[in-house]
N, C-alpha and C. Protein backbone atom coordinates (compact mmCIF):
# COMPACT_ATOMS: atom_id res chain seq x y z
N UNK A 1 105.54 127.53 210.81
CA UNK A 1 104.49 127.50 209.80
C UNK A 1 103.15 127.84 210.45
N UNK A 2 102.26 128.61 209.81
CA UNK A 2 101.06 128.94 210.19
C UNK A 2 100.06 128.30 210.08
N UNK A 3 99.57 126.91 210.70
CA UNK A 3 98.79 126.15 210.52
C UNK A 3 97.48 126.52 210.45
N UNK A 4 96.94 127.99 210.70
CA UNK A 4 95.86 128.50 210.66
C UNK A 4 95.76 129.26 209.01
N UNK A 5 96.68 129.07 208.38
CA UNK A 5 96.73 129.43 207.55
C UNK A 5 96.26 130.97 207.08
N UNK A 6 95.86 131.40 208.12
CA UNK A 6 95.90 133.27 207.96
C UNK A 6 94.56 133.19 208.50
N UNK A 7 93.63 131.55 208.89
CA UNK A 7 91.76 131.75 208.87
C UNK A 7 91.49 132.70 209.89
N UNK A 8 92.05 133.37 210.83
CA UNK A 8 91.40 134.06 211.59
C UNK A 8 91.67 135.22 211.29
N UNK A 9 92.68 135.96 210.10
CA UNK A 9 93.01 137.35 209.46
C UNK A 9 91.53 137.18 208.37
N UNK A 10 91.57 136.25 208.03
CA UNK A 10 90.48 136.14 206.91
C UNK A 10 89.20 136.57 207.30
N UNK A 11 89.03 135.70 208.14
CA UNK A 11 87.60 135.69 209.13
C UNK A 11 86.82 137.13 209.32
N UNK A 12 88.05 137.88 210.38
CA UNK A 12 88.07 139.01 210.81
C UNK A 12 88.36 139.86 209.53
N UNK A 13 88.61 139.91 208.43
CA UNK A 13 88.52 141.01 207.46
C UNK A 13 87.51 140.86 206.45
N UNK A 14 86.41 139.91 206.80
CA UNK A 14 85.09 139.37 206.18
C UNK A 14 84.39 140.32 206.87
N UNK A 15 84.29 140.41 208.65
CA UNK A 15 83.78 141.20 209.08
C UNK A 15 83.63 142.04 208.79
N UNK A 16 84.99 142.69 208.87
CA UNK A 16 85.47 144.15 208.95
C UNK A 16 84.47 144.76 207.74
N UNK A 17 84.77 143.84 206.32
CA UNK A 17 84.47 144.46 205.55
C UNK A 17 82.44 144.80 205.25
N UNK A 18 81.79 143.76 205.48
CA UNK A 18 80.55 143.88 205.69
C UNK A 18 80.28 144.65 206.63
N UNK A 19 80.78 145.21 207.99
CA UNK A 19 80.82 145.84 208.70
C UNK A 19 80.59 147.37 208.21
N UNK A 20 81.66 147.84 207.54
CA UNK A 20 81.77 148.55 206.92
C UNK A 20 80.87 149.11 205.36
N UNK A 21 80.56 148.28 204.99
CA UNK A 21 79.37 148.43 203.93
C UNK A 21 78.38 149.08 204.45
N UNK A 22 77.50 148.43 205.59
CA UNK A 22 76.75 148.91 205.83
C UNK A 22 76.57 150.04 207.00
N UNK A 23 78.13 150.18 207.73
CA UNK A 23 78.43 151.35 208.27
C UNK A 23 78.55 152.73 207.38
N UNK A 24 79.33 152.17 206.32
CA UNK A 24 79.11 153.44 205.09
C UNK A 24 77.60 153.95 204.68
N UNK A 25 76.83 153.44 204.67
CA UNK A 25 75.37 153.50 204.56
C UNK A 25 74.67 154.16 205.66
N UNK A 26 75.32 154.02 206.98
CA UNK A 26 74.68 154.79 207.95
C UNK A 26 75.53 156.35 207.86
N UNK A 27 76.60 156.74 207.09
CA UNK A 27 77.25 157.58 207.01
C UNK A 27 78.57 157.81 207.90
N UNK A 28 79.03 156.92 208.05
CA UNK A 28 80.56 156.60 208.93
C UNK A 28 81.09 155.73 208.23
N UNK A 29 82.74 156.31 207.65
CA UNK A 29 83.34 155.71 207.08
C UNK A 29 84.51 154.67 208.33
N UNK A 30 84.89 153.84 207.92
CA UNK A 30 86.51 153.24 208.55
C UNK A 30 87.04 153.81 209.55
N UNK A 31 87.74 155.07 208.92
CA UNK A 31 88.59 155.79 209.92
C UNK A 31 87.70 156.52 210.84
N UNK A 32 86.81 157.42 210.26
CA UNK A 32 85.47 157.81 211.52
C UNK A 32 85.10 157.06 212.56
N UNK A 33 84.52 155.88 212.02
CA UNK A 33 84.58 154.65 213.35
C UNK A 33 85.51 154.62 214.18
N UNK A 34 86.39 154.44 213.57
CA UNK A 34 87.80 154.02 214.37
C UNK A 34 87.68 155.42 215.91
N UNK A 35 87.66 156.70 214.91
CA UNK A 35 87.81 157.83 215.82
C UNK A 35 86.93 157.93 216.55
N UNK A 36 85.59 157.28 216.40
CA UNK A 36 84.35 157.28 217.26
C UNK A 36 84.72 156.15 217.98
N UNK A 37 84.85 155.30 218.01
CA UNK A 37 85.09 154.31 218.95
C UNK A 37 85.84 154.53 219.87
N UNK A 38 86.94 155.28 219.86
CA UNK A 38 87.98 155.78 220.66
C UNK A 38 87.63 156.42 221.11
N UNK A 39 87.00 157.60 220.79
CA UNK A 39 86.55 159.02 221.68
C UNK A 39 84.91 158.35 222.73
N UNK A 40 84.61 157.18 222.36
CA UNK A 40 83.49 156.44 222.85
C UNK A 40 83.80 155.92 223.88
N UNK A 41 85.32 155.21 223.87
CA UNK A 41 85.64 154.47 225.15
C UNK A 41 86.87 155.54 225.89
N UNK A 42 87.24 156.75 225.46
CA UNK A 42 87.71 157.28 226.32
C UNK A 42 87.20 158.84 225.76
N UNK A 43 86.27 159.22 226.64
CA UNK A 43 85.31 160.40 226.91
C UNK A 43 86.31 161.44 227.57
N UNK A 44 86.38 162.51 226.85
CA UNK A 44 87.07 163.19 227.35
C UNK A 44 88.61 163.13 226.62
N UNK A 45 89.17 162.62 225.59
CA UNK A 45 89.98 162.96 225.21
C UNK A 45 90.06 164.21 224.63
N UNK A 46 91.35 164.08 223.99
CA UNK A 46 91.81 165.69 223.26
C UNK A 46 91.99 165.50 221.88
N UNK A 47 92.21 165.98 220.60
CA UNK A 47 92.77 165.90 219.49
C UNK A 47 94.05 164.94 219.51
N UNK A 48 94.73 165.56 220.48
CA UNK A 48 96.67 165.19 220.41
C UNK A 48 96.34 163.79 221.21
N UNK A 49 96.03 164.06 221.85
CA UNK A 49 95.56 162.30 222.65
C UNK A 49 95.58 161.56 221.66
N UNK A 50 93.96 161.58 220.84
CA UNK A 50 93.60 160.79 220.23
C UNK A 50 94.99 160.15 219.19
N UNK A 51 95.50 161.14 218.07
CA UNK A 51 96.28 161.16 217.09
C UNK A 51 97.29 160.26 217.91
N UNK A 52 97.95 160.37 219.02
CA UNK A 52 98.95 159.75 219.57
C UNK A 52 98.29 158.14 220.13
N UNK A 53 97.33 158.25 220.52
CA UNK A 53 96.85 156.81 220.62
C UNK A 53 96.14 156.02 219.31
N UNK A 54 95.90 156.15 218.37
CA UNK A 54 95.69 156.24 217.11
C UNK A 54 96.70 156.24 216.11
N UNK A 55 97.63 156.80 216.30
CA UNK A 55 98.83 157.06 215.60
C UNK A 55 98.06 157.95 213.85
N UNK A 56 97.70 158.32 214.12
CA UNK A 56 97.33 159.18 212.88
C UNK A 56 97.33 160.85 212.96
N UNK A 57 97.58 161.14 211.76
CA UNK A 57 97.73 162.88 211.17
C UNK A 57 96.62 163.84 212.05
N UNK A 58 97.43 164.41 212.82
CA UNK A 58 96.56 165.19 213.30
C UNK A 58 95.39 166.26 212.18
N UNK A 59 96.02 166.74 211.04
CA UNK A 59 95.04 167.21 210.06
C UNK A 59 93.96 166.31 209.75
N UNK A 60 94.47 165.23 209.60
CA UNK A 60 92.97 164.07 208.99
C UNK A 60 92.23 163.74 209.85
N UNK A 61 92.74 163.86 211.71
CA UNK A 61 92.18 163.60 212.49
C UNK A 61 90.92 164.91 212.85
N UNK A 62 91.13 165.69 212.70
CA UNK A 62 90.80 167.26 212.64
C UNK A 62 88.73 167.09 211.93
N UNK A 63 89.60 166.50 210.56
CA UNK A 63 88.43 166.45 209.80
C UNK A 63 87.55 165.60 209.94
N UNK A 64 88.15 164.26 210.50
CA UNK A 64 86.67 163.46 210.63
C UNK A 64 86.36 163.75 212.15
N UNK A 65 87.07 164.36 213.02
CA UNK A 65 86.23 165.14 214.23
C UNK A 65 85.16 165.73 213.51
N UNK A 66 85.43 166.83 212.47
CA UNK A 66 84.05 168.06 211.95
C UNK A 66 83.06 167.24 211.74
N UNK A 67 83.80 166.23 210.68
CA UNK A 67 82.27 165.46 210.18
C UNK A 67 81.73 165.04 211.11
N UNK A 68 82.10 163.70 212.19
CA UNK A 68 81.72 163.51 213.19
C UNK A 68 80.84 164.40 214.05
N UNK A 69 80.88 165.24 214.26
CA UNK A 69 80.30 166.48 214.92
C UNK A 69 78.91 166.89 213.73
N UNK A 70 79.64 167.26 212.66
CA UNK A 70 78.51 167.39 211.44
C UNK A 70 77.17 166.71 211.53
N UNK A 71 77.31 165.63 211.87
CA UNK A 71 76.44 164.13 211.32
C UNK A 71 76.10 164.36 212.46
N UNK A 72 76.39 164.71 214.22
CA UNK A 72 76.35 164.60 215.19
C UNK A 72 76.22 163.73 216.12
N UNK A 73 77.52 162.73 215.95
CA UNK A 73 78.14 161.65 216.31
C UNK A 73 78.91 162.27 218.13
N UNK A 74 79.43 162.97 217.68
CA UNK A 74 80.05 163.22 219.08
C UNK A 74 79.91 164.74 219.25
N UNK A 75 80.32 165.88 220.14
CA UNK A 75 80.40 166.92 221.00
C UNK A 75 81.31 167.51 221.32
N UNK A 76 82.02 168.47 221.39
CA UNK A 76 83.14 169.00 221.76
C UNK A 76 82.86 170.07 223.20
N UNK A 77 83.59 169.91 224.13
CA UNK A 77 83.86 170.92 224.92
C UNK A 77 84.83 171.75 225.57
N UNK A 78 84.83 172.98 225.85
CA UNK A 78 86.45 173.71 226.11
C UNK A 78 87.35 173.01 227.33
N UNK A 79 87.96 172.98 226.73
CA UNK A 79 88.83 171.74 228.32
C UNK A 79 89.12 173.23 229.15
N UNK A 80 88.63 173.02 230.20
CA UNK A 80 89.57 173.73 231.48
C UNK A 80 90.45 173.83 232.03
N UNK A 81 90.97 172.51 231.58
CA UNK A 81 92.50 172.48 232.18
C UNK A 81 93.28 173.25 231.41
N UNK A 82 93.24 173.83 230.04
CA UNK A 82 94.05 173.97 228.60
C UNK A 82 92.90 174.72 227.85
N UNK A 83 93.08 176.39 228.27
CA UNK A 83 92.04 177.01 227.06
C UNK A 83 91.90 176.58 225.30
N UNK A 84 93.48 176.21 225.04
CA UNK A 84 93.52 176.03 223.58
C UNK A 84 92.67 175.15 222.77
N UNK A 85 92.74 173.84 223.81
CA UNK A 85 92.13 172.58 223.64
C UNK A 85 90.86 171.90 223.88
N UNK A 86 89.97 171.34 223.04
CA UNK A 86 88.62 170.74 223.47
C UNK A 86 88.71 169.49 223.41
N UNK A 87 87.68 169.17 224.66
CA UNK A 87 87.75 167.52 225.16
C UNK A 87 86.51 167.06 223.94
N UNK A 88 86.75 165.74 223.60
CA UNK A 88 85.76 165.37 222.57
C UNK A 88 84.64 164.15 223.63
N UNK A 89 83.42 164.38 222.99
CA UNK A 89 83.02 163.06 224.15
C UNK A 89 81.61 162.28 222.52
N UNK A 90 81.59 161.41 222.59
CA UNK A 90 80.79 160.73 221.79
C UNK A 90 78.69 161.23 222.54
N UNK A 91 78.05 161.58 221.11
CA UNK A 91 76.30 161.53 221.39
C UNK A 91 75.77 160.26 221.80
N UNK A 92 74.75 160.93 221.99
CA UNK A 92 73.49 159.18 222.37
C UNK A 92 73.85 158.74 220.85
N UNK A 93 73.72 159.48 219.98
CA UNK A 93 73.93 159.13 218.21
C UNK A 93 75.02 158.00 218.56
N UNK A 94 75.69 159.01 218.36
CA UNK A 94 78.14 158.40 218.82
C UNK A 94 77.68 156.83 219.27
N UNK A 95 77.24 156.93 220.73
CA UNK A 95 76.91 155.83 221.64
C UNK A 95 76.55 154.15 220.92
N UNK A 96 75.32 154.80 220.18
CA UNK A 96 74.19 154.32 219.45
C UNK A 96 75.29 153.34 218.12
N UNK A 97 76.00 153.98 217.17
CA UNK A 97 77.28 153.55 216.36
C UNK A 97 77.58 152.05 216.81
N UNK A 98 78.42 152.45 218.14
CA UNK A 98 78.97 150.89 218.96
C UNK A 98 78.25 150.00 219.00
N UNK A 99 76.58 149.95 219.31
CA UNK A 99 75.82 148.72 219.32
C UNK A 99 75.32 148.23 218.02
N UNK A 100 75.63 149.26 216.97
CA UNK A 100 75.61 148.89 215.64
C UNK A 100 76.59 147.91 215.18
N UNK A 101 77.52 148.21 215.39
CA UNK A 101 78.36 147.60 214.73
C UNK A 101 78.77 146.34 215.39
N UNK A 102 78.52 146.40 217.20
CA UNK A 102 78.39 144.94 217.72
C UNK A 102 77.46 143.98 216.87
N UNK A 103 76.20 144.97 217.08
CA UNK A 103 74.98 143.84 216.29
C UNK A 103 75.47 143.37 214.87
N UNK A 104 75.65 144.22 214.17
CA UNK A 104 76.61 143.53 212.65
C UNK A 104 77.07 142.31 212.61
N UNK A 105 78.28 142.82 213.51
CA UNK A 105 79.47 141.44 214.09
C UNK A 105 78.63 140.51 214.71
N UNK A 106 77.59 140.57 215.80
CA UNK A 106 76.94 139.20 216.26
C UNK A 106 76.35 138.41 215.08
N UNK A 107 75.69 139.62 214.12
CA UNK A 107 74.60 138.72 213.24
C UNK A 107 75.58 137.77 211.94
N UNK A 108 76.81 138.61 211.38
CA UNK A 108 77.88 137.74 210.83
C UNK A 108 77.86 136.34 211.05
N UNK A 109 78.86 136.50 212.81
CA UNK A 109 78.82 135.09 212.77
C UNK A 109 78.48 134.39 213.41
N UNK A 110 76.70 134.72 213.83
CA UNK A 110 76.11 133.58 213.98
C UNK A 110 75.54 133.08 212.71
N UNK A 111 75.97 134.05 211.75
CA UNK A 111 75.43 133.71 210.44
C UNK A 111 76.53 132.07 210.10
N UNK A 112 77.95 132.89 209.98
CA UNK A 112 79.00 131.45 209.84
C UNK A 112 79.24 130.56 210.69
N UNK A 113 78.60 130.41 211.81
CA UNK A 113 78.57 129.59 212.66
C UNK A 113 77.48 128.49 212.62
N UNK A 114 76.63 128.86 211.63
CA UNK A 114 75.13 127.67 211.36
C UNK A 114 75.31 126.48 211.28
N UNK A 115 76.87 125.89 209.95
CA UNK A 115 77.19 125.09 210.08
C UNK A 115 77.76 124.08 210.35
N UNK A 116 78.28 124.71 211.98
CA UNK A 116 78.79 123.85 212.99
C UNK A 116 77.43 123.75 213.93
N UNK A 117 77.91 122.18 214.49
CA UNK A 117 76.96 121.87 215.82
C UNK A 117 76.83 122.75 216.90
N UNK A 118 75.84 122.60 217.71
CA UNK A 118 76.19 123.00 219.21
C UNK A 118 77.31 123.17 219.99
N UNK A 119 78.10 121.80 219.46
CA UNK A 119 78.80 121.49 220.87
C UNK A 119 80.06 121.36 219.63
N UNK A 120 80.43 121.81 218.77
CA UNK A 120 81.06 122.12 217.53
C UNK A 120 81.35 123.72 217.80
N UNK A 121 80.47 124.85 217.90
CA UNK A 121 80.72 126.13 218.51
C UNK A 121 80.99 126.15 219.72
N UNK A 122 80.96 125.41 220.68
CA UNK A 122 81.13 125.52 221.80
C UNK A 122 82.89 125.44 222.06
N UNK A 123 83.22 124.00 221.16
CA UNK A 123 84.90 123.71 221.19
C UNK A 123 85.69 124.89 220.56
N UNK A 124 85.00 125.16 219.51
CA UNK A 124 85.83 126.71 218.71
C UNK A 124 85.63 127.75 220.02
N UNK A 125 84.47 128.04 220.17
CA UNK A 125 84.73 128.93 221.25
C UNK A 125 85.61 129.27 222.61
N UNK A 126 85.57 128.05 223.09
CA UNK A 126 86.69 127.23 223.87
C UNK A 126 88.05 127.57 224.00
N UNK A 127 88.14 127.18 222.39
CA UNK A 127 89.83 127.32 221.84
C UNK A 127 90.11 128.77 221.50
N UNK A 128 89.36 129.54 220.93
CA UNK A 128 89.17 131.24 220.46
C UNK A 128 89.67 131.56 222.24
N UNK A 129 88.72 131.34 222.97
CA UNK A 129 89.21 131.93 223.93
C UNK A 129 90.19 131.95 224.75
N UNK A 130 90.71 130.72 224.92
CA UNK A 130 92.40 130.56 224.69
C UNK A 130 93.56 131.46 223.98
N UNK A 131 93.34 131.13 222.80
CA UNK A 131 94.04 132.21 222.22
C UNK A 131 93.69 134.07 221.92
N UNK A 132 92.80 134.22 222.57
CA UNK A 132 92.36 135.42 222.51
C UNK A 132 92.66 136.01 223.74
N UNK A 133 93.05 134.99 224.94
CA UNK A 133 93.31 135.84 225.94
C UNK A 133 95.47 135.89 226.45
N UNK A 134 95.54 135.05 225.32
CA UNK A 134 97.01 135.29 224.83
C UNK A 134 97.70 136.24 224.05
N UNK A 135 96.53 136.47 223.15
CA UNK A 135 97.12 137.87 222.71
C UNK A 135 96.62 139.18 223.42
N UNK A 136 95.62 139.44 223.92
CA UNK A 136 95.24 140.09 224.87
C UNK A 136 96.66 140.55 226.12
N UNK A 137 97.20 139.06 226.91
CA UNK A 137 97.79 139.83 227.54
C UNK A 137 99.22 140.29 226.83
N UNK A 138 99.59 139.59 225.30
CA UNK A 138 100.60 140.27 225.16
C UNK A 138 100.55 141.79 224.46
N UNK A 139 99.30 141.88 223.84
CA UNK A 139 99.20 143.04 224.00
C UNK A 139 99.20 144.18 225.06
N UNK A 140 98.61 144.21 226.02
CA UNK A 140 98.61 144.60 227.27
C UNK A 140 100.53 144.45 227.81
N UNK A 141 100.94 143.80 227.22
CA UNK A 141 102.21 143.77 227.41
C UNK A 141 103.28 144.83 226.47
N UNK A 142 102.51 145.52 225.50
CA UNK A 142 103.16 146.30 224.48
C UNK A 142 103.95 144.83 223.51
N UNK A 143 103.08 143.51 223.44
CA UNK A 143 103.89 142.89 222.38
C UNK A 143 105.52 142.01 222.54
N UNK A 144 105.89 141.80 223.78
CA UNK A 144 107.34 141.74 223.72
C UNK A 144 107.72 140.55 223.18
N UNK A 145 107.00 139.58 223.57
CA UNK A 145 107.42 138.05 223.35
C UNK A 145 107.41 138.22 221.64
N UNK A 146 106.48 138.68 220.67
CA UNK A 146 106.24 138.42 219.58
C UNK A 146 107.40 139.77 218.91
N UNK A 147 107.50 140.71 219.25
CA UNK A 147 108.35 141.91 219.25
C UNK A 147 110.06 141.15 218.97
N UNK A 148 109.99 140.44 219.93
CA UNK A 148 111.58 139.64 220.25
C UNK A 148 111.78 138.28 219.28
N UNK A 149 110.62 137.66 218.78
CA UNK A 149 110.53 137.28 217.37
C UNK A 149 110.60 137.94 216.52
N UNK A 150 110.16 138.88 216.28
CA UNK A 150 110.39 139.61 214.95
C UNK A 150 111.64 140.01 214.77
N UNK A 151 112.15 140.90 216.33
CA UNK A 151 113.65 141.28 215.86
C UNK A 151 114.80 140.05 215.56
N UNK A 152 114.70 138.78 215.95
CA UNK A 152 115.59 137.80 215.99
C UNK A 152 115.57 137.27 214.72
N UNK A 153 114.02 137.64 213.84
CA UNK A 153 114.18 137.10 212.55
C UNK A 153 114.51 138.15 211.81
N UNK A 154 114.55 139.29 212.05
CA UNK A 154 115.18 140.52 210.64
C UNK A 154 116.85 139.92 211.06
N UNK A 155 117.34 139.91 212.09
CA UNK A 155 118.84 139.82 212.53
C UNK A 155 119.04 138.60 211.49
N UNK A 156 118.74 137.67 211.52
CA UNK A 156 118.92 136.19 211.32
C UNK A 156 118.85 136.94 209.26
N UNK A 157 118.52 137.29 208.95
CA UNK A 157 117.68 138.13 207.40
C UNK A 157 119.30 138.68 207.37
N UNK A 158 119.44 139.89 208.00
CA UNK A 158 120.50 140.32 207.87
C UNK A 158 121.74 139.97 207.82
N UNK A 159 121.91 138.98 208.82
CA UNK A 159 123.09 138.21 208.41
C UNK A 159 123.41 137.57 207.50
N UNK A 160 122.08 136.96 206.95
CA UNK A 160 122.32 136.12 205.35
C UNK A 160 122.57 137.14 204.36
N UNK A 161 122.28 138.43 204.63
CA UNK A 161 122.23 139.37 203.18
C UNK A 161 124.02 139.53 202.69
N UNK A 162 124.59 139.83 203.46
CA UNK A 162 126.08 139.96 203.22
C UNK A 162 126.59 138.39 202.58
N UNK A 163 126.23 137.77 203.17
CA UNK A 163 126.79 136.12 202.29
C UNK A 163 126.04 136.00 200.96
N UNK A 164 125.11 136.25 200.37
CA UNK A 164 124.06 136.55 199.79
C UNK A 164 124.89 137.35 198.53
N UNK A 165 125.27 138.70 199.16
CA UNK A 165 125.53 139.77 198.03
C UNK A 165 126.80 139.25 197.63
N UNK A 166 127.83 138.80 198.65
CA UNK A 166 129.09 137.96 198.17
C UNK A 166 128.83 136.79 196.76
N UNK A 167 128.13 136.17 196.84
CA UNK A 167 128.17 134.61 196.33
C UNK A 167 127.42 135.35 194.53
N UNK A 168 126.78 136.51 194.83
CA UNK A 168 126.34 137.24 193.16
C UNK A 168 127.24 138.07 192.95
N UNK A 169 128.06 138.69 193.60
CA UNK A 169 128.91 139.96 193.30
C UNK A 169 130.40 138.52 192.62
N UNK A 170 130.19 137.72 192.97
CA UNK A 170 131.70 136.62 192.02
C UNK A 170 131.78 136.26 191.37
């Protein structure tokens, strides 16, 4: 049972979403961010890079490169290694984005943090960081421990489905 009851999916999609309001307002949507942020912390990628670390459509990826470039968020240059291909690298603009959207996120929640104490943010913080550096390394792990839960509970799913379809099919 999830004794957190989803509060830190919640939390984090409060952000996200005010985040985004007023990122839309500076003229960067969701997925643009996303692609700016990426091409921000790794300078010098490629299209196919990105899409593969991203997992998204290289066509859709295509387009918010233009815009990106449009608005003049980031830069393109001819890769040398690969005439076909250009390395993407984020502007002082591009750059400029990331401390936006940090500052957002700081001003949030020190906004929801008012009405805890001192030493009330300090214990959440405490404990956040605990669990933040647990999922951290299982991420960094590609997920396995939580991966090997999931598959043990579809198996456990599956096996009930056949007893399941028996006991309505009589």
């Amino acid at each position: 049972m999830d004794v957190t009851q989803r509060r830190i999916s919640k939390i984090a999609r409060g952000v996200r979403i005010f985040t985004n309001q007023i990122m839309r307002r500076m003229g960067v949507g969701p997925s643009e961010l996303d692609v700016l942020l990426y091409v921000r912390w790794h300078p010098g990628t490629t299209l196919t890079e990105l899409c593969r670390k991203l997992e998204i459509d290289k066509g859709a990826a295509a387009r918010q490169l233009a815009s990106l470039q449009t608005k003049g968020y980031l830069r393109r240059e001819p890769n040398p290694a690969d005439g076909r291909s250009q390395l993407l690298f984020a502007t002082e603009k591009g750059d400029a984005i990331r401390s936006s959207k940090q500052h957002l996120e700081e001003l949030f929640y020190e906004w929801l943090l008012e009405p805890l104490s001192q030493t009330e943010q300090e214990e959440l913080a405490r404990l956040l960081e605990i669990v933040e550096r647990r999922c951290w390394e299982e991420r960094q792990s590609d997920f396995p421990h939580v991966r090997e839960r999931f598959l043990e509970e579809e198996k456990r799913r599956a096996e009930q489905e056949p007893r399941t379809e028996k006991k309505g099919g009589e």
